[in-house]
PDB file of N, CA and C in Angstrom:
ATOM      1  N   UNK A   1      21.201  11.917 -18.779  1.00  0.00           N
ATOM      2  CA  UNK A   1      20.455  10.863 -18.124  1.00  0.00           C
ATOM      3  C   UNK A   1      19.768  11.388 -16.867  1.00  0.00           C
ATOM      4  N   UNK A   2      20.204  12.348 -16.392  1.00  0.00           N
ATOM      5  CA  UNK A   2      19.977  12.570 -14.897  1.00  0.00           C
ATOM      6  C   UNK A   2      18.672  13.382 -15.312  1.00  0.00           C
ATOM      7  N   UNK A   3      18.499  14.363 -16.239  1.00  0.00           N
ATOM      8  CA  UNK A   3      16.977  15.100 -16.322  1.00  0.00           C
ATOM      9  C   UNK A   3      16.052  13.659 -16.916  1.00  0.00           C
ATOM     10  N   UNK A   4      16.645  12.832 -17.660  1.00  0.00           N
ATOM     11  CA  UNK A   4      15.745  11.788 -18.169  1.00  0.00           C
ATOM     12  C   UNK A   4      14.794  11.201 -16.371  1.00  0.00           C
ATOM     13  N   UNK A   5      15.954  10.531 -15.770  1.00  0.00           N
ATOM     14  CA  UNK A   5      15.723  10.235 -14.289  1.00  0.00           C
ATOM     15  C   UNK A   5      14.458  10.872 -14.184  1.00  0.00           C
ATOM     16  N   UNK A   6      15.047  12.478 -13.827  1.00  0.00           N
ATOM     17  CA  UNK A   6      14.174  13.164 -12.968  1.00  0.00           C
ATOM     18  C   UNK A   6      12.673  13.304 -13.680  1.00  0.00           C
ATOM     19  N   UNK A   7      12.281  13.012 -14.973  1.00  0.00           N
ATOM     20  CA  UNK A   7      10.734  12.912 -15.377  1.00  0.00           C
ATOM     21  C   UNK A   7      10.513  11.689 -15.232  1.00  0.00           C
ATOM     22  N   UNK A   8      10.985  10.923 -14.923  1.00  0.00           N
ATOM     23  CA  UNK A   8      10.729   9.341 -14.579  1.00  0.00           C
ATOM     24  C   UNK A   8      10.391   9.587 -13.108  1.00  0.00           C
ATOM     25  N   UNK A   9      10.916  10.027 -12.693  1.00  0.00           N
ATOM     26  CA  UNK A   9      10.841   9.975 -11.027  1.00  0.00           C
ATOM     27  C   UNK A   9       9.184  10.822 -10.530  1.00  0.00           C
ATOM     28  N   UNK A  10       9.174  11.786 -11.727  1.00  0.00           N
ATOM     29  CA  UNK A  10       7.877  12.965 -11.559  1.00  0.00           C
ATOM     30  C   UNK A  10       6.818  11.934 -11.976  1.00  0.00           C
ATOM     31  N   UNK A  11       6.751  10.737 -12.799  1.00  0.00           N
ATOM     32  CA  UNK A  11       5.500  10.376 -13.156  1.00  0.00           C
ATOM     33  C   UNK A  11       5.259   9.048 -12.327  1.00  0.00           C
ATOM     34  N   UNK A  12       6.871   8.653 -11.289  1.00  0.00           N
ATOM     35  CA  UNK A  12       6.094   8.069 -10.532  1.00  0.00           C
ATOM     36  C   UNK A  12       6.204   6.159 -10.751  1.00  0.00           C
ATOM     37  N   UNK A  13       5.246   5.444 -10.174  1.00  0.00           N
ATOM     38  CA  UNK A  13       5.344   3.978 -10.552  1.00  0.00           C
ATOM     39  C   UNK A  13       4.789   3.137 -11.748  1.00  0.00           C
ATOM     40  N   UNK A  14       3.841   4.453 -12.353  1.00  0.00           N
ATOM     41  CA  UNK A  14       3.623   3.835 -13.574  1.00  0.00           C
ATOM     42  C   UNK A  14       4.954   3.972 -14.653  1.00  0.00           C
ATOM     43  N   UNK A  15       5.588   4.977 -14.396  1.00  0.00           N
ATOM     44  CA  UNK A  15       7.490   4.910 -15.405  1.00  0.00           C
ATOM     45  C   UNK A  15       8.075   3.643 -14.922  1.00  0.00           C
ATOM     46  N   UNK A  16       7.948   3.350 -13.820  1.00  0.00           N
ATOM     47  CA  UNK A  16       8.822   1.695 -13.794  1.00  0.00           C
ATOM     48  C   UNK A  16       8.127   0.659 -14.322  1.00  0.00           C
ATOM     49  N   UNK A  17       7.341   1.097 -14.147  1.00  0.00           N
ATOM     50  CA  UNK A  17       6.304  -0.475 -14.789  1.00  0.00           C
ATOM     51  C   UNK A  17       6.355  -0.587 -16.331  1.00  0.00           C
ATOM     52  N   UNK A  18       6.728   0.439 -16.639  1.00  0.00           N
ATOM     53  CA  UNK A  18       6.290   0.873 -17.810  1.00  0.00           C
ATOM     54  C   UNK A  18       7.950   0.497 -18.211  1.00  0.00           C
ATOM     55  N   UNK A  19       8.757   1.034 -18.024  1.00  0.00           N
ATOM     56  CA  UNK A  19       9.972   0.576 -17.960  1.00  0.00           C
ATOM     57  C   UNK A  19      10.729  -0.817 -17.914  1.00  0.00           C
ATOM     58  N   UNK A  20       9.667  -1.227 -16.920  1.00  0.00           N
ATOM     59  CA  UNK A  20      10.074  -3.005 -16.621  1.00  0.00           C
ATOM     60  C   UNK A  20       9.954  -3.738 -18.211  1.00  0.00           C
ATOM     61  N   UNK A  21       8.696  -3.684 -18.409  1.00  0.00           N
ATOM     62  CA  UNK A  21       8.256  -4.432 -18.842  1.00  0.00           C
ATOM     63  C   UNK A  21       8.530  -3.949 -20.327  1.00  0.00           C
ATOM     64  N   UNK A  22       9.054  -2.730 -21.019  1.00  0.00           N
ATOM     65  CA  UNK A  22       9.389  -2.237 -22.264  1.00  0.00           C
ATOM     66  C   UNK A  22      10.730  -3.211 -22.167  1.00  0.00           C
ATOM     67  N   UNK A  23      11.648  -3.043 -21.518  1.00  0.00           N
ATOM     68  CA  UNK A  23      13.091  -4.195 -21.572  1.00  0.00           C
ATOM     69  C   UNK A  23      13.039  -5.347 -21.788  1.00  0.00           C
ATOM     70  N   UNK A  24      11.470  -5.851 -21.598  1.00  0.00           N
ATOM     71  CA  UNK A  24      11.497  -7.533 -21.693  1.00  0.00           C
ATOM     72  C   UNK A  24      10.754  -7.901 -22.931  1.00  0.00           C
ATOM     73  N   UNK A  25      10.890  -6.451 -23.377  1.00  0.00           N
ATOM     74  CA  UNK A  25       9.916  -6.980 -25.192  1.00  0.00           C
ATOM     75  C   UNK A  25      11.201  -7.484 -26.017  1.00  0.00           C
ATOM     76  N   UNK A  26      12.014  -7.310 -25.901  1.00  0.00           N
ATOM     77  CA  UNK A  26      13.543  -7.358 -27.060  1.00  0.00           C
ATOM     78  C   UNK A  26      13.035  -6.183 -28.245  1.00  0.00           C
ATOM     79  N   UNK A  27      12.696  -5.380 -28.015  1.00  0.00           N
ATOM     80  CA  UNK A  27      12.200  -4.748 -29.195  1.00  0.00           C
ATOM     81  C   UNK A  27      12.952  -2.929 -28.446  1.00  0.00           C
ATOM     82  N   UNK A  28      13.060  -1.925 -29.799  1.00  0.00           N
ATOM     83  CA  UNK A  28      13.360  -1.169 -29.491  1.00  0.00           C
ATOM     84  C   UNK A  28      12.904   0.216 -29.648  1.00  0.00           C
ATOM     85  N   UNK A  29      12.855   0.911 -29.534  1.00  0.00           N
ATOM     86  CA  UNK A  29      11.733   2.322 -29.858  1.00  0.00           C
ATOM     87  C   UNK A  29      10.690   2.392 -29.679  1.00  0.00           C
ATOM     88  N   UNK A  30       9.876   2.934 -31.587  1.00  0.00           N
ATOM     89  CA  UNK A  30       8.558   2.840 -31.186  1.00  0.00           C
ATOM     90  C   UNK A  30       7.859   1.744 -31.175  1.00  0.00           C
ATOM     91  N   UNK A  31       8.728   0.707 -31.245  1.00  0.00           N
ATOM     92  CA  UNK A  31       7.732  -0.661 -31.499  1.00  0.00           C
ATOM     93  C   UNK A  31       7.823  -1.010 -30.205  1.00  0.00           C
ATOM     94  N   UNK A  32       9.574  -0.772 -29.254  1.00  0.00           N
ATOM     95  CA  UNK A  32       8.863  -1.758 -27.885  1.00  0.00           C
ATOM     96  C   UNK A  32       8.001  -0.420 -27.340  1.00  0.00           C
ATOM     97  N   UNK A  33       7.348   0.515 -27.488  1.00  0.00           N
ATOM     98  CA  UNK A  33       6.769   1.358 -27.005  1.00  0.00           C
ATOM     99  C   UNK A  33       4.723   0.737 -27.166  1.00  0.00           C
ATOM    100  N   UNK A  34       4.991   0.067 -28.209  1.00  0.00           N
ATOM    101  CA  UNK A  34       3.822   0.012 -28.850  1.00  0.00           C
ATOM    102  C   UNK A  34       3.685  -1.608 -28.394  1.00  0.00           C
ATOM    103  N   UNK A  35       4.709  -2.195 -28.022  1.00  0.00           N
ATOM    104  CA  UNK A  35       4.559  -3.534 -27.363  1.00  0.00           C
ATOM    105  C   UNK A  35       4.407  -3.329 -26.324  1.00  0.00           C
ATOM    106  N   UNK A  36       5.532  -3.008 -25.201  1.00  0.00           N
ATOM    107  CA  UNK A  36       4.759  -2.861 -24.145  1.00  0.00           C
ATOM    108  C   UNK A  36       3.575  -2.014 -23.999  1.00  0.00           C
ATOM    109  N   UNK A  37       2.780  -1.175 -24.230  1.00  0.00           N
ATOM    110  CA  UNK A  37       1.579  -1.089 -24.003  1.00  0.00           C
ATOM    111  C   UNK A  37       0.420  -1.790 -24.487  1.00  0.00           C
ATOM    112  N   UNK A  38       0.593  -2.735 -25.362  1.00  0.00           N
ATOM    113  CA  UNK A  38      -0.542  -3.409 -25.954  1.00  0.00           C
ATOM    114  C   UNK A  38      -0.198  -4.622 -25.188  1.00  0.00           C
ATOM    115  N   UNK A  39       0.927  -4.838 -24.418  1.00  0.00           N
ATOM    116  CA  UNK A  39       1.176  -6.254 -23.469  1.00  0.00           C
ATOM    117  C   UNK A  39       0.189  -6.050 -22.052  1.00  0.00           C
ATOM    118  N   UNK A  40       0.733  -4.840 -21.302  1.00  0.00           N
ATOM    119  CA  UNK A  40      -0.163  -4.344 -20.376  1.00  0.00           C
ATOM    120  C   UNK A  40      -1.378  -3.972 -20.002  1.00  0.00           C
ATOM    121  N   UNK A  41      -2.655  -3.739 -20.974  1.00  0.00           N
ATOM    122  CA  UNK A  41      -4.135  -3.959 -20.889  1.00  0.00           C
ATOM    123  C   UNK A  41      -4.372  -4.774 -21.650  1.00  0.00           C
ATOM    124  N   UNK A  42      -6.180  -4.948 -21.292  1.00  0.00           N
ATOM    125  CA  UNK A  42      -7.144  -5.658 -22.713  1.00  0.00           C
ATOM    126  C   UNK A  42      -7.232  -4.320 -23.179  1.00  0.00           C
ATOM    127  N   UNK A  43      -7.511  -4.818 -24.744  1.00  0.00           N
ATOM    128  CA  UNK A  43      -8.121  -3.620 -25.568  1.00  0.00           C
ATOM    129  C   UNK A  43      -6.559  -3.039 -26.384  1.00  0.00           C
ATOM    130  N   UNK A  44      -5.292  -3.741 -25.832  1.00  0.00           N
ATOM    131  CA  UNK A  44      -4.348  -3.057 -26.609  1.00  0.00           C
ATOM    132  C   UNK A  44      -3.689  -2.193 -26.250  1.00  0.00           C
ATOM    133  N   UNK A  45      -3.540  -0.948 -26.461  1.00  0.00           N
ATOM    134  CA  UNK A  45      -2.498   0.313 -26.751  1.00  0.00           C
ATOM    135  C   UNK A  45      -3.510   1.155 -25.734  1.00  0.00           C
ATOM    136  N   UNK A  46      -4.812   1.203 -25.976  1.00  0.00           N
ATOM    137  CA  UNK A  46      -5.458   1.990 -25.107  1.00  0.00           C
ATOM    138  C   UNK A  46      -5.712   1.702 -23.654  1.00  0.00           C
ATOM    139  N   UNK A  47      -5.890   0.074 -23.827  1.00  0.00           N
ATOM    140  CA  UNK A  47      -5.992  -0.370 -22.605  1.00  0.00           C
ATOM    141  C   UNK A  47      -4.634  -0.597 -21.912  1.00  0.00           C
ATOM    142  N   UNK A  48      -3.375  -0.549 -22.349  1.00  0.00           N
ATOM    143  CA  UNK A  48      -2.245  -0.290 -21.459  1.00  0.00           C
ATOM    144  C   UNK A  48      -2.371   0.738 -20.625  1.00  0.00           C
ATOM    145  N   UNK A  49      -2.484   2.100 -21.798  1.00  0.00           N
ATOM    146  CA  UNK A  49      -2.494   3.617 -21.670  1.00  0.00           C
ATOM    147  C   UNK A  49      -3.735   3.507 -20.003  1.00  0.00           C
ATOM    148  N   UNK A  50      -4.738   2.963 -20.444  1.00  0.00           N
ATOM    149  CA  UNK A  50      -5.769   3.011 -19.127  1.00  0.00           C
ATOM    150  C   UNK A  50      -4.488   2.288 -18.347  1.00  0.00           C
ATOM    151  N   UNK A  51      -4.345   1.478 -18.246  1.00  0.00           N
ATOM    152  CA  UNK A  51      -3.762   0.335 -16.877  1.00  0.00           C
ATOM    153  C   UNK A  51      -2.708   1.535 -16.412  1.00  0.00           C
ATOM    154  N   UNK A  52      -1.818   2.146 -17.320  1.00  0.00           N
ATOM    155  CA  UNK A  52      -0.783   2.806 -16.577  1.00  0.00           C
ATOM    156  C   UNK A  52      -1.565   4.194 -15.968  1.00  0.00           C
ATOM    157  N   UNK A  53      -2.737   4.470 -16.003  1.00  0.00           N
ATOM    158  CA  UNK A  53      -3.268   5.655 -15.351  1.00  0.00           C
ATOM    159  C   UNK A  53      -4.039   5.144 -14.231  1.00  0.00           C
ATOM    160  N   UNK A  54      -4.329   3.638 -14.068  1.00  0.00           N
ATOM    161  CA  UNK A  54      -4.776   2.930 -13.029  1.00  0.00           C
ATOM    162  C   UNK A  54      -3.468   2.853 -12.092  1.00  0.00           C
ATOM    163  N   UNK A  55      -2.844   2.325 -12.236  1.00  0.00           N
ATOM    164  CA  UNK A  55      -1.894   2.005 -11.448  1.00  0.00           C
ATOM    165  C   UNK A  55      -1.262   3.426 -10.731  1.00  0.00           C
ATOM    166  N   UNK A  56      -1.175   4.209 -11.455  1.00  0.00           N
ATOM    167  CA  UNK A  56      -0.594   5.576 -10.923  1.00  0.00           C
ATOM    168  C   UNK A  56      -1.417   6.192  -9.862  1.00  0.00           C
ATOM    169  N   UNK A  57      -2.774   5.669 -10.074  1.00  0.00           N
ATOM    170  CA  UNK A  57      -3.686   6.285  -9.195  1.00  0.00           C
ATOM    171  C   UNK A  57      -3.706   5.564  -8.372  1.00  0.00           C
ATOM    172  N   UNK A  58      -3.819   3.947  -8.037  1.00  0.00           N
ATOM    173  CA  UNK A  58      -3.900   3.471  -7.216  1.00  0.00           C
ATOM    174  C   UNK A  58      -2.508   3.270  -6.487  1.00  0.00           C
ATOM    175  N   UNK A  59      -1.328   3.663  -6.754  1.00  0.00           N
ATOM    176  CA  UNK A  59      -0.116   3.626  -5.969  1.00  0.00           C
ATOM    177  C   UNK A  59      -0.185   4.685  -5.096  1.00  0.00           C
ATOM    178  N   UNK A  60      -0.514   5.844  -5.883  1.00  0.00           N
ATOM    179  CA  UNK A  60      -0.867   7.342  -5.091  1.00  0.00           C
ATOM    180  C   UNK A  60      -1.423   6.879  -3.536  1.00  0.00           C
ATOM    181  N   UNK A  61      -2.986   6.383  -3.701  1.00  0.00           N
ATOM    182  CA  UNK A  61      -3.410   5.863  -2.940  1.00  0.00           C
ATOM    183  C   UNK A  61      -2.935   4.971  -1.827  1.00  0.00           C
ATOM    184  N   UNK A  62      -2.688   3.943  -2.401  1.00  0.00           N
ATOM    185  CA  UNK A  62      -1.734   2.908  -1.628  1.00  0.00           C
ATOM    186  C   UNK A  62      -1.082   3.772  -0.746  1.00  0.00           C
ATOM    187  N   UNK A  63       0.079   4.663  -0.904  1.00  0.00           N
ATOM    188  CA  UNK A  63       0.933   5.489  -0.536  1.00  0.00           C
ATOM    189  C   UNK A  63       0.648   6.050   0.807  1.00  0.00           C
ATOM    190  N   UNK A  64      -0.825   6.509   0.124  1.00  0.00           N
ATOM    191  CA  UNK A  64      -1.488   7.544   1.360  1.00  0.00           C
ATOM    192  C   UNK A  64      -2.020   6.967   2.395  1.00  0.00           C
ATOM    193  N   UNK A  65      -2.512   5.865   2.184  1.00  0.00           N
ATOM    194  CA  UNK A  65      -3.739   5.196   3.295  1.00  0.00           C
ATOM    195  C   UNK A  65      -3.076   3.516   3.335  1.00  0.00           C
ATOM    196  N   UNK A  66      -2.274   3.329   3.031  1.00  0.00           N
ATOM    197  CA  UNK A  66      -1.652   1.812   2.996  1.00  0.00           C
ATOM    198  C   UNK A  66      -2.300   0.922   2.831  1.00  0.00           C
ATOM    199  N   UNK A  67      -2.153  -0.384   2.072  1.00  0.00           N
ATOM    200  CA  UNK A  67      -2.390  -1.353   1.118  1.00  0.00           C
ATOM    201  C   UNK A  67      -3.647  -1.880   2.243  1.00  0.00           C
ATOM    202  N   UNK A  68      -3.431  -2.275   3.507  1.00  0.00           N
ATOM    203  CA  UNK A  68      -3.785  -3.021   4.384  1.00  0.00           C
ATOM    204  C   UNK A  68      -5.525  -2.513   4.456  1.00  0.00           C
ATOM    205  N   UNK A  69      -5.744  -0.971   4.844  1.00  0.00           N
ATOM    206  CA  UNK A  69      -6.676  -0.260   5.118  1.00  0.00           C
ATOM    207  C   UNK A  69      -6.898  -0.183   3.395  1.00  0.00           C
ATOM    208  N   UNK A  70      -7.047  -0.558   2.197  1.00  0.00           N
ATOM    209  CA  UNK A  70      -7.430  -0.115   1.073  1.00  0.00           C
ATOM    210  C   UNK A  70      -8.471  -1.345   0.879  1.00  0.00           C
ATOM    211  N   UNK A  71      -7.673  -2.800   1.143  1.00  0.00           N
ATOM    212  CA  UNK A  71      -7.822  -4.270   1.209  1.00  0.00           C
ATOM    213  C   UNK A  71      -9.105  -4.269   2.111  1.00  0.00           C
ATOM    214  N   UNK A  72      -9.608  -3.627   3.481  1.00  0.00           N
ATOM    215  CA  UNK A  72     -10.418  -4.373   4.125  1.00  0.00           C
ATOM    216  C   UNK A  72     -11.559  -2.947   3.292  1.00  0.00           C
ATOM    217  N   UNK A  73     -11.286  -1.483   3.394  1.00  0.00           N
ATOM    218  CA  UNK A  73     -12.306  -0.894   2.689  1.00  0.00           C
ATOM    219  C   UNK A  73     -12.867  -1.045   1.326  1.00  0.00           C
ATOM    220  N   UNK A  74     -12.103  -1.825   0.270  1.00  0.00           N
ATOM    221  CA  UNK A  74     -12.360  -2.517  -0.396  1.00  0.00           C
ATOM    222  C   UNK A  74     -13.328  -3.778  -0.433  1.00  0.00           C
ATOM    223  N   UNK A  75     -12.883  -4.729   0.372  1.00  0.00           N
ATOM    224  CA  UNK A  75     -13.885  -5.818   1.132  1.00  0.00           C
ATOM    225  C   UNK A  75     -15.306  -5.310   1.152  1.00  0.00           C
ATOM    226  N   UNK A  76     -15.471  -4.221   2.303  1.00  0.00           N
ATOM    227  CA  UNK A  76     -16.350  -4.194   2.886  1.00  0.00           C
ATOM    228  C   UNK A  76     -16.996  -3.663   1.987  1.00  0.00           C
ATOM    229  N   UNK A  77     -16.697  -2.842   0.997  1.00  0.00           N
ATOM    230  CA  UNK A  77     -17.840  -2.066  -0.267  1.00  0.00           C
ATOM    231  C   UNK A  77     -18.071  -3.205  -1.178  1.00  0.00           C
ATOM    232  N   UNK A  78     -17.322  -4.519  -1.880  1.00  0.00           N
ATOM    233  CA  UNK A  78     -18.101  -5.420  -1.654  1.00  0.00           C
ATOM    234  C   UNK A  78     -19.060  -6.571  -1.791  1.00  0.00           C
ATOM    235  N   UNK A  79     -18.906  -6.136   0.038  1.00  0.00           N
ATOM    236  CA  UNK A  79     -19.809  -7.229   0.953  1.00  0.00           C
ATOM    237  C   UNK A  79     -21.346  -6.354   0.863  1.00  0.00           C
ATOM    238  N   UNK A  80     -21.013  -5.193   0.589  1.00  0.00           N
ATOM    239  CA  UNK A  80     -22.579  -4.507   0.695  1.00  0.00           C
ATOM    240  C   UNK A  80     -23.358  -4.204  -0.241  1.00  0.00           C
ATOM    241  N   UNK A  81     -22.044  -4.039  -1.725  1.00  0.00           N
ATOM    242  CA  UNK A  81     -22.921  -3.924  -3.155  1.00  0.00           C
ATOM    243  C   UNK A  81     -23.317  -5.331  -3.507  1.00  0.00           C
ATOM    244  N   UNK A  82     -22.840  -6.412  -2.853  1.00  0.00           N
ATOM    245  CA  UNK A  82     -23.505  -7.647  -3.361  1.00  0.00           C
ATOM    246  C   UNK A  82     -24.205  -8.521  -2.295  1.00  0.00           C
ATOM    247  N   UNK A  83     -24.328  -7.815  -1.189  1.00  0.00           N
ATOM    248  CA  UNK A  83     -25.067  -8.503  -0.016  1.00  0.00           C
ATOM    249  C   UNK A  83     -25.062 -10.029   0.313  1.00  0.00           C
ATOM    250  N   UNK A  84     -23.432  -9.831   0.398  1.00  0.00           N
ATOM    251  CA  UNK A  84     -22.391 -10.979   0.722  1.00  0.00           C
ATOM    252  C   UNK A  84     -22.314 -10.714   2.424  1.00  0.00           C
ATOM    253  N   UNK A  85     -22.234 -12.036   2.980  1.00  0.00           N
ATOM    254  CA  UNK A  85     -21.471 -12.210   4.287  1.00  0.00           C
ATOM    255  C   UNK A  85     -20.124 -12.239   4.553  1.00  0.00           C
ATOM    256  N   UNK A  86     -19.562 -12.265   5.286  1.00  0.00           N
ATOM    257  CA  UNK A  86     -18.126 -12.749   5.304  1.00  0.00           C
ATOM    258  C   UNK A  86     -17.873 -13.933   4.874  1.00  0.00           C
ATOM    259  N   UNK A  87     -18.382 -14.988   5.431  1.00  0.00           N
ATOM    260  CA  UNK A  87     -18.334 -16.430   4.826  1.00  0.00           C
ATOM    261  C   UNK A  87     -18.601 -16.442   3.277  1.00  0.00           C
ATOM    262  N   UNK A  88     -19.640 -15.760   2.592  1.00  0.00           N
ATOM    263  CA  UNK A  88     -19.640 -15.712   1.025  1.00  0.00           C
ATOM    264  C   UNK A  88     -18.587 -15.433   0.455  1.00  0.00           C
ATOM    265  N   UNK A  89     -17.550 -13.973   0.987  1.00  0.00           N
ATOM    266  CA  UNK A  89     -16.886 -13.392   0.778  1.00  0.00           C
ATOM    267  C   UNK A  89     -15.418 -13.888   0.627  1.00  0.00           C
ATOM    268  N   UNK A  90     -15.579 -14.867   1.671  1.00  0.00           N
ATOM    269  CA  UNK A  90     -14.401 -15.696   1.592  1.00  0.00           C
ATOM    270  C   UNK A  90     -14.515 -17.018   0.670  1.00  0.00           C
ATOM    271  N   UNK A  91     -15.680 -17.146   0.165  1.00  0.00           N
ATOM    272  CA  UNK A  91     -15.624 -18.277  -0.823  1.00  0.00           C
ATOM    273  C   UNK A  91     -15.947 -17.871  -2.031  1.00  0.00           C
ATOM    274  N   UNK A  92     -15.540 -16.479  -1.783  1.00  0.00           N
ATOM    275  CA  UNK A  92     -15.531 -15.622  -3.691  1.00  0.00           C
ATOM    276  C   UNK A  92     -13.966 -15.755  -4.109  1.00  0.00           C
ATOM    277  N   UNK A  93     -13.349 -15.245  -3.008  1.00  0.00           N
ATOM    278  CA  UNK A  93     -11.789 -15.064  -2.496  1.00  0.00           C
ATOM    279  C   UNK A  93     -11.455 -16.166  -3.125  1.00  0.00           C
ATOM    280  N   UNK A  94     -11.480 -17.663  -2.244  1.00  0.00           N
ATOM    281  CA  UNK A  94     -11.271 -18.792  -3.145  1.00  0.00           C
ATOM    282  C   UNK A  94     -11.708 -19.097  -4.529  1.00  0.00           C
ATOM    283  N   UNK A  95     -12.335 -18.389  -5.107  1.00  0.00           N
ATOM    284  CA  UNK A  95     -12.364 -18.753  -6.780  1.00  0.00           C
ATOM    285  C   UNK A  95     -11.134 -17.975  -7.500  1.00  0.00           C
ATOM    286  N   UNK A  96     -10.364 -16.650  -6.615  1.00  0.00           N
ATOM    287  CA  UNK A  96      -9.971 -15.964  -7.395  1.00  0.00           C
ATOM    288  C   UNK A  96      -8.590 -17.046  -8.163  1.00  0.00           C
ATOM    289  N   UNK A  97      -7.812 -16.285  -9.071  1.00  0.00           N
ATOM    290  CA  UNK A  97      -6.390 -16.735  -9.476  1.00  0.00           C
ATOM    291  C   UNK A  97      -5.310 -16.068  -9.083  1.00  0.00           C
ATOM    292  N   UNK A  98      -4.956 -16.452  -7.479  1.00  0.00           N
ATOM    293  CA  UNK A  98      -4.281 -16.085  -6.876  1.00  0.00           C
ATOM    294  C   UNK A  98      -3.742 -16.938  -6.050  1.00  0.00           C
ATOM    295  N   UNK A  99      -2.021 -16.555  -5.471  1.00  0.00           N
ATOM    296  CA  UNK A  99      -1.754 -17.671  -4.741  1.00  0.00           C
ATOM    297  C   UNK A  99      -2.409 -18.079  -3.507  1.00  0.00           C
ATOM    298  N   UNK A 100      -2.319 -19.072  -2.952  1.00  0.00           N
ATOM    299  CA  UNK A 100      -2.945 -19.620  -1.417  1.00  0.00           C
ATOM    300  C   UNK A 100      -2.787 -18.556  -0.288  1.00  0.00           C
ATOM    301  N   UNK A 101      -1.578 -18.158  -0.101  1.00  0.00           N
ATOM    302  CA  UNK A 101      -0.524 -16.747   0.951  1.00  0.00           C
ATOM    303  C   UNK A 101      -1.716 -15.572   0.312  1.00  0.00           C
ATOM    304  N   UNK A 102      -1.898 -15.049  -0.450  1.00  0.00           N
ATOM    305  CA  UNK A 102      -2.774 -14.013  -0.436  1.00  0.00           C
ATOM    306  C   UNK A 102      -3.960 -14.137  -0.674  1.00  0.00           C
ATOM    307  N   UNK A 103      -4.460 -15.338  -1.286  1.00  0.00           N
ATOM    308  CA  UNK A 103      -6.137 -15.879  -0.508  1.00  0.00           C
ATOM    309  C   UNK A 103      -6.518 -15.310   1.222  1.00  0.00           C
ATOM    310  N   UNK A 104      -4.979 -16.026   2.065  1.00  0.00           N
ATOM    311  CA  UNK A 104      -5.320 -15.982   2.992  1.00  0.00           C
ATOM    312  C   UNK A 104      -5.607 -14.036   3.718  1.00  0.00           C
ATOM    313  N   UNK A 105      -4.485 -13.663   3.353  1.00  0.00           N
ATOM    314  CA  UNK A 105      -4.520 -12.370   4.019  1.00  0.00           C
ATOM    315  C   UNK A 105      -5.742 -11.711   3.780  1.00  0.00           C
ATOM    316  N   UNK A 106      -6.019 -11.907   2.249  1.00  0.00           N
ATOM    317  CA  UNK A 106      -7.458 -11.332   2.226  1.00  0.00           C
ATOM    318  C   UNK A 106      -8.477 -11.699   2.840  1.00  0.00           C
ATOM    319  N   UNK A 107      -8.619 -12.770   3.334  1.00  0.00           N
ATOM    320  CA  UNK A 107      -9.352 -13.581   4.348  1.00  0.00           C
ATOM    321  C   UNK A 107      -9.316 -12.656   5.336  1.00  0.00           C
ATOM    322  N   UNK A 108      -8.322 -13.114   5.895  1.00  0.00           N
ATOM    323  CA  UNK A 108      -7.776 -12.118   7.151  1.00  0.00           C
ATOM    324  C   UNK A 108      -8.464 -10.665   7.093  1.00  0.00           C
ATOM    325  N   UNK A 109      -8.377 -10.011   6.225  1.00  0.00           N
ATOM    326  CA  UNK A 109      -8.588  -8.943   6.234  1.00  0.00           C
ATOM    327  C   UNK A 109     -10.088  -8.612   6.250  1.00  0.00           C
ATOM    328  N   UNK A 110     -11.034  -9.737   5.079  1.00  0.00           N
ATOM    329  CA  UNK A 110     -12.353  -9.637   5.300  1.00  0.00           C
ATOM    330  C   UNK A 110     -13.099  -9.748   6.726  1.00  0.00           C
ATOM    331  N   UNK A 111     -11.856 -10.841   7.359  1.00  0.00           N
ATOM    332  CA  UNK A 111     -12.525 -11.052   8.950  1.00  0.00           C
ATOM    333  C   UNK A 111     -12.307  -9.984   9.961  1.00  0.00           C
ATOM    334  N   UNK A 112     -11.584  -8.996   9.799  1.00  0.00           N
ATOM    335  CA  UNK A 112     -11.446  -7.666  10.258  1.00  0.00           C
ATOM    336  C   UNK A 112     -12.798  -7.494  10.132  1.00  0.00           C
ATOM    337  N   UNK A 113     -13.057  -6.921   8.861  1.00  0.00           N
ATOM    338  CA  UNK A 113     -13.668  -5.897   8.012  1.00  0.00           C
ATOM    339  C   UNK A 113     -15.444  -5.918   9.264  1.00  0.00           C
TER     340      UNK A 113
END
């Protein structure tokens, strides 16, 4: 178990995710293998396979430059590819499907930005 660990640990947060969510298929092998990844993207098996190479990259990230500074440089690229204001920006925010608590921070964060 312990070398199993340690390649889990080398690939990082996409192995937990990937992990999480294989336990909650009830399925076992190659099928919960083939469930959870066709649960985790559009497009299926490939689009899991993408999501878990998204996520790996963007945790990396996260990691390096923290969520906070990703959130407003995010914002601000954008506010400029769509030649949004802040006020637009915050009433894009409100369409998203997200709770109220992180509507707001992103708010917050656009009003930095």
């Amino acid at each position: 178990m312990d070398e199993f660990v340690e390649r889990l640990a080398g690939i990082g947060v996409p192995a937990l995710v990937f992990l999480i969510i294989m336990s909650t298929t009830g399925l076992a092998g190659a099928a919960a293998i083939t469930a959870t990844l066709a649960l985790l993207g559009p497009g299926g098996m490939i689009g899991g396979v993408i999501t878990l190479i998204v996520i790996g990259a963007g945790a990396s990230v996260i990691s390096k430059y923290g969520y906070s500074a990703i959130i407003t440089a995010t914002c601000k690229k954008i506010m400029q590819k769509d030649n949004l204001t802040r006020e637009q920006m915050c009433e894009k925010i409100d369409k998203y499907p997200i709770t109220k608590g992180l509507k707001e921070k992103v708010k917050a964060k656009i009003r930095e930005a």
